[in-house]
C-alpha atoms as a PDB file:
ATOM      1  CA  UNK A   1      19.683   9.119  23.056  1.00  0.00           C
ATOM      2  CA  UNK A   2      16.565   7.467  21.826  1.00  0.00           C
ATOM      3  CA  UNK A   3      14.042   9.811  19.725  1.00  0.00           C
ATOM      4  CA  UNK A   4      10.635  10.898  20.141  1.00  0.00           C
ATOM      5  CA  UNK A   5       7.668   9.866  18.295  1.00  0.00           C
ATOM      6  CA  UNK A   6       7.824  13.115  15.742  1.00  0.00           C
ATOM      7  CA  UNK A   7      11.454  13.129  15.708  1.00  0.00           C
ATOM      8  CA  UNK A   8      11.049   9.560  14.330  1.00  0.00           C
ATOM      9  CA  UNK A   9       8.221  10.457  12.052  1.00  0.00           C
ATOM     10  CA  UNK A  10      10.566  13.358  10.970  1.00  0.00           C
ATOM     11  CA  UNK A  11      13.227  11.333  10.193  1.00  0.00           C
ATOM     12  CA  UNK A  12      11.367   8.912   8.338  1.00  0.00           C
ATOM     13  CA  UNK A  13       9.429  11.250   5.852  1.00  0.00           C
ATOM     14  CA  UNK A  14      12.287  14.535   5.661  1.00  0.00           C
ATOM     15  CA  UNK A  15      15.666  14.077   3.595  1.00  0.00           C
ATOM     16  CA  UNK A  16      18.602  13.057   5.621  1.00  0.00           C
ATOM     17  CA  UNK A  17      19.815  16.839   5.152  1.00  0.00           C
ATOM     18  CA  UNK A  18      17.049  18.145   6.289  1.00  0.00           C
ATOM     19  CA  UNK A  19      16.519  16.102   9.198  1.00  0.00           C
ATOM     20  CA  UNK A  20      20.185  16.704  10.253  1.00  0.00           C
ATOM     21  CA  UNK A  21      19.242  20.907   9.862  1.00  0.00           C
ATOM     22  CA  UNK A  22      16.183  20.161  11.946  1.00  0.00           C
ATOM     23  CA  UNK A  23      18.248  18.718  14.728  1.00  0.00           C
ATOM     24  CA  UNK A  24      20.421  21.526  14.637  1.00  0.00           C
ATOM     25  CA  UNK A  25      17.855  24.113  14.912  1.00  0.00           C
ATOM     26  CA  UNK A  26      16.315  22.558  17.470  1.00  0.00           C
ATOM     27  CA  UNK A  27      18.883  22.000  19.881  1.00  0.00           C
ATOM     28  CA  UNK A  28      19.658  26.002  19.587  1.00  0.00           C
ATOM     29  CA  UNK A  29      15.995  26.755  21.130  1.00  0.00           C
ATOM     30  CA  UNK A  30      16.054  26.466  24.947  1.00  0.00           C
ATOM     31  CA  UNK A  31      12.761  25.347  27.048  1.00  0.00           C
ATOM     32  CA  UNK A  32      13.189  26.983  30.753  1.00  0.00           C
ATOM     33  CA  UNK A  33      10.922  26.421  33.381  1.00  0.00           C
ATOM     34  CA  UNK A  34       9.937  28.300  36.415  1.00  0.00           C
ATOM     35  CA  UNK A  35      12.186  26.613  38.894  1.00  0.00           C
ATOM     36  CA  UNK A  36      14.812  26.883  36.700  1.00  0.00           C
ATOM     37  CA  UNK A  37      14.765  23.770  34.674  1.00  0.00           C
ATOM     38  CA  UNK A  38      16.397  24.344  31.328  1.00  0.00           C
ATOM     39  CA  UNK A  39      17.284  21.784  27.935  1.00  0.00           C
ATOM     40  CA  UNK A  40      17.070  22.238  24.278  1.00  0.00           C
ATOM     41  CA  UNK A  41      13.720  21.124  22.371  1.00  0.00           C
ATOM     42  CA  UNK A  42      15.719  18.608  20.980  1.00  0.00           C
ATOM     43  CA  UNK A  43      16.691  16.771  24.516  1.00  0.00           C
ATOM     44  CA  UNK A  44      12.812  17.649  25.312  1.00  0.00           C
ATOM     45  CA  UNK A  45      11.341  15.440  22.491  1.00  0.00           C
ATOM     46  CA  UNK A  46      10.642  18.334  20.408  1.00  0.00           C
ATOM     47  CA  UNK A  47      11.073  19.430  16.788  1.00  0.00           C
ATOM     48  CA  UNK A  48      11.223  23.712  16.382  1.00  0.00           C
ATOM     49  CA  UNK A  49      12.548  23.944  13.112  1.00  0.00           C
ATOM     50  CA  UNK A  50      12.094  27.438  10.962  1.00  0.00           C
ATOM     51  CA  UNK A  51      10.119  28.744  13.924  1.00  0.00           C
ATOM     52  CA  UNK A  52      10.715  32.498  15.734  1.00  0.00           C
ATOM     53  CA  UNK A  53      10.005  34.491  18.481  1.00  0.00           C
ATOM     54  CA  UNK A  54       9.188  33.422  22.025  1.00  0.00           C
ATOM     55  CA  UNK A  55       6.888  30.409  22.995  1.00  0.00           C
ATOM     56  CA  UNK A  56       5.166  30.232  26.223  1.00  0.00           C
ATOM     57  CA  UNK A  57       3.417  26.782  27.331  1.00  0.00           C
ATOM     58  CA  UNK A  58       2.115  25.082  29.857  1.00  0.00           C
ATOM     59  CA  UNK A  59       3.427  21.324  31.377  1.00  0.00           C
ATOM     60  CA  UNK A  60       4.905  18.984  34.261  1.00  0.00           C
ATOM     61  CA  UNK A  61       8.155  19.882  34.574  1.00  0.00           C
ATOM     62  CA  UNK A  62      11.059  16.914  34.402  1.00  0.00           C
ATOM     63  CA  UNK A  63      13.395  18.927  36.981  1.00  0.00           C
ATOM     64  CA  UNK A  64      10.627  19.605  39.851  1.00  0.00           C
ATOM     65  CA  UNK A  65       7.618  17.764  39.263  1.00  0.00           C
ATOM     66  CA  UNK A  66       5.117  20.423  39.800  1.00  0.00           C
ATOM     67  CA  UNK A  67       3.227  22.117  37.073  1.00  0.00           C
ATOM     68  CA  UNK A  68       4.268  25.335  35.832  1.00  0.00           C
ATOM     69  CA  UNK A  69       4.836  27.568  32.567  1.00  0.00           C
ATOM     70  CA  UNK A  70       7.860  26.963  30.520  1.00  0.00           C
ATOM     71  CA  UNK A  71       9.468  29.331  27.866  1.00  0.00           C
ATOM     72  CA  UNK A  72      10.526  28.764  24.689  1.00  0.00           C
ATOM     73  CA  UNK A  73      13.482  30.810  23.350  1.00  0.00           C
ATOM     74  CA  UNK A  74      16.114  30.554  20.881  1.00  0.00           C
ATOM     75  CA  UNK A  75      19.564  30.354  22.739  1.00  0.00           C
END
């Protein structure tokens, strides 16, 4: 899998450890759309490292196409 702009800039300016923790962390929160859609932040492109509670946002979604409100949770 090829990485996202800020999961390269992340990489390049955060220790290796640190890196690897964000990469774990983020592939523990879950983005779920209103059809039904789900992936981690990680497979997304995103970076939600040290981060809590539930995230609500607003996007095209990869599974449908149409746009609709995602949430953000932690699996």
């Amino acid at each position: 899998m090829t990485l996202s702009k800020s999961q390269r800039l992340a990489r390049r300016f955060s220790p290796a450890g640190t890196f690897a923790a964000m990469e774990h962390e983020s592939r523990a929160w879950i983005v779920e759309g209103a059809c039904g859609y789900r992936t981690s932040v990680w497979e997304a492109g995103g970076i939600r490292y040290k981060a809590r509670g539930t995230r609500r946002t607003w996007g095209k979604c990869p599974g449908c196409g149409k746009r609709h409100g995602f949430r953000i949770y932690r699996q």
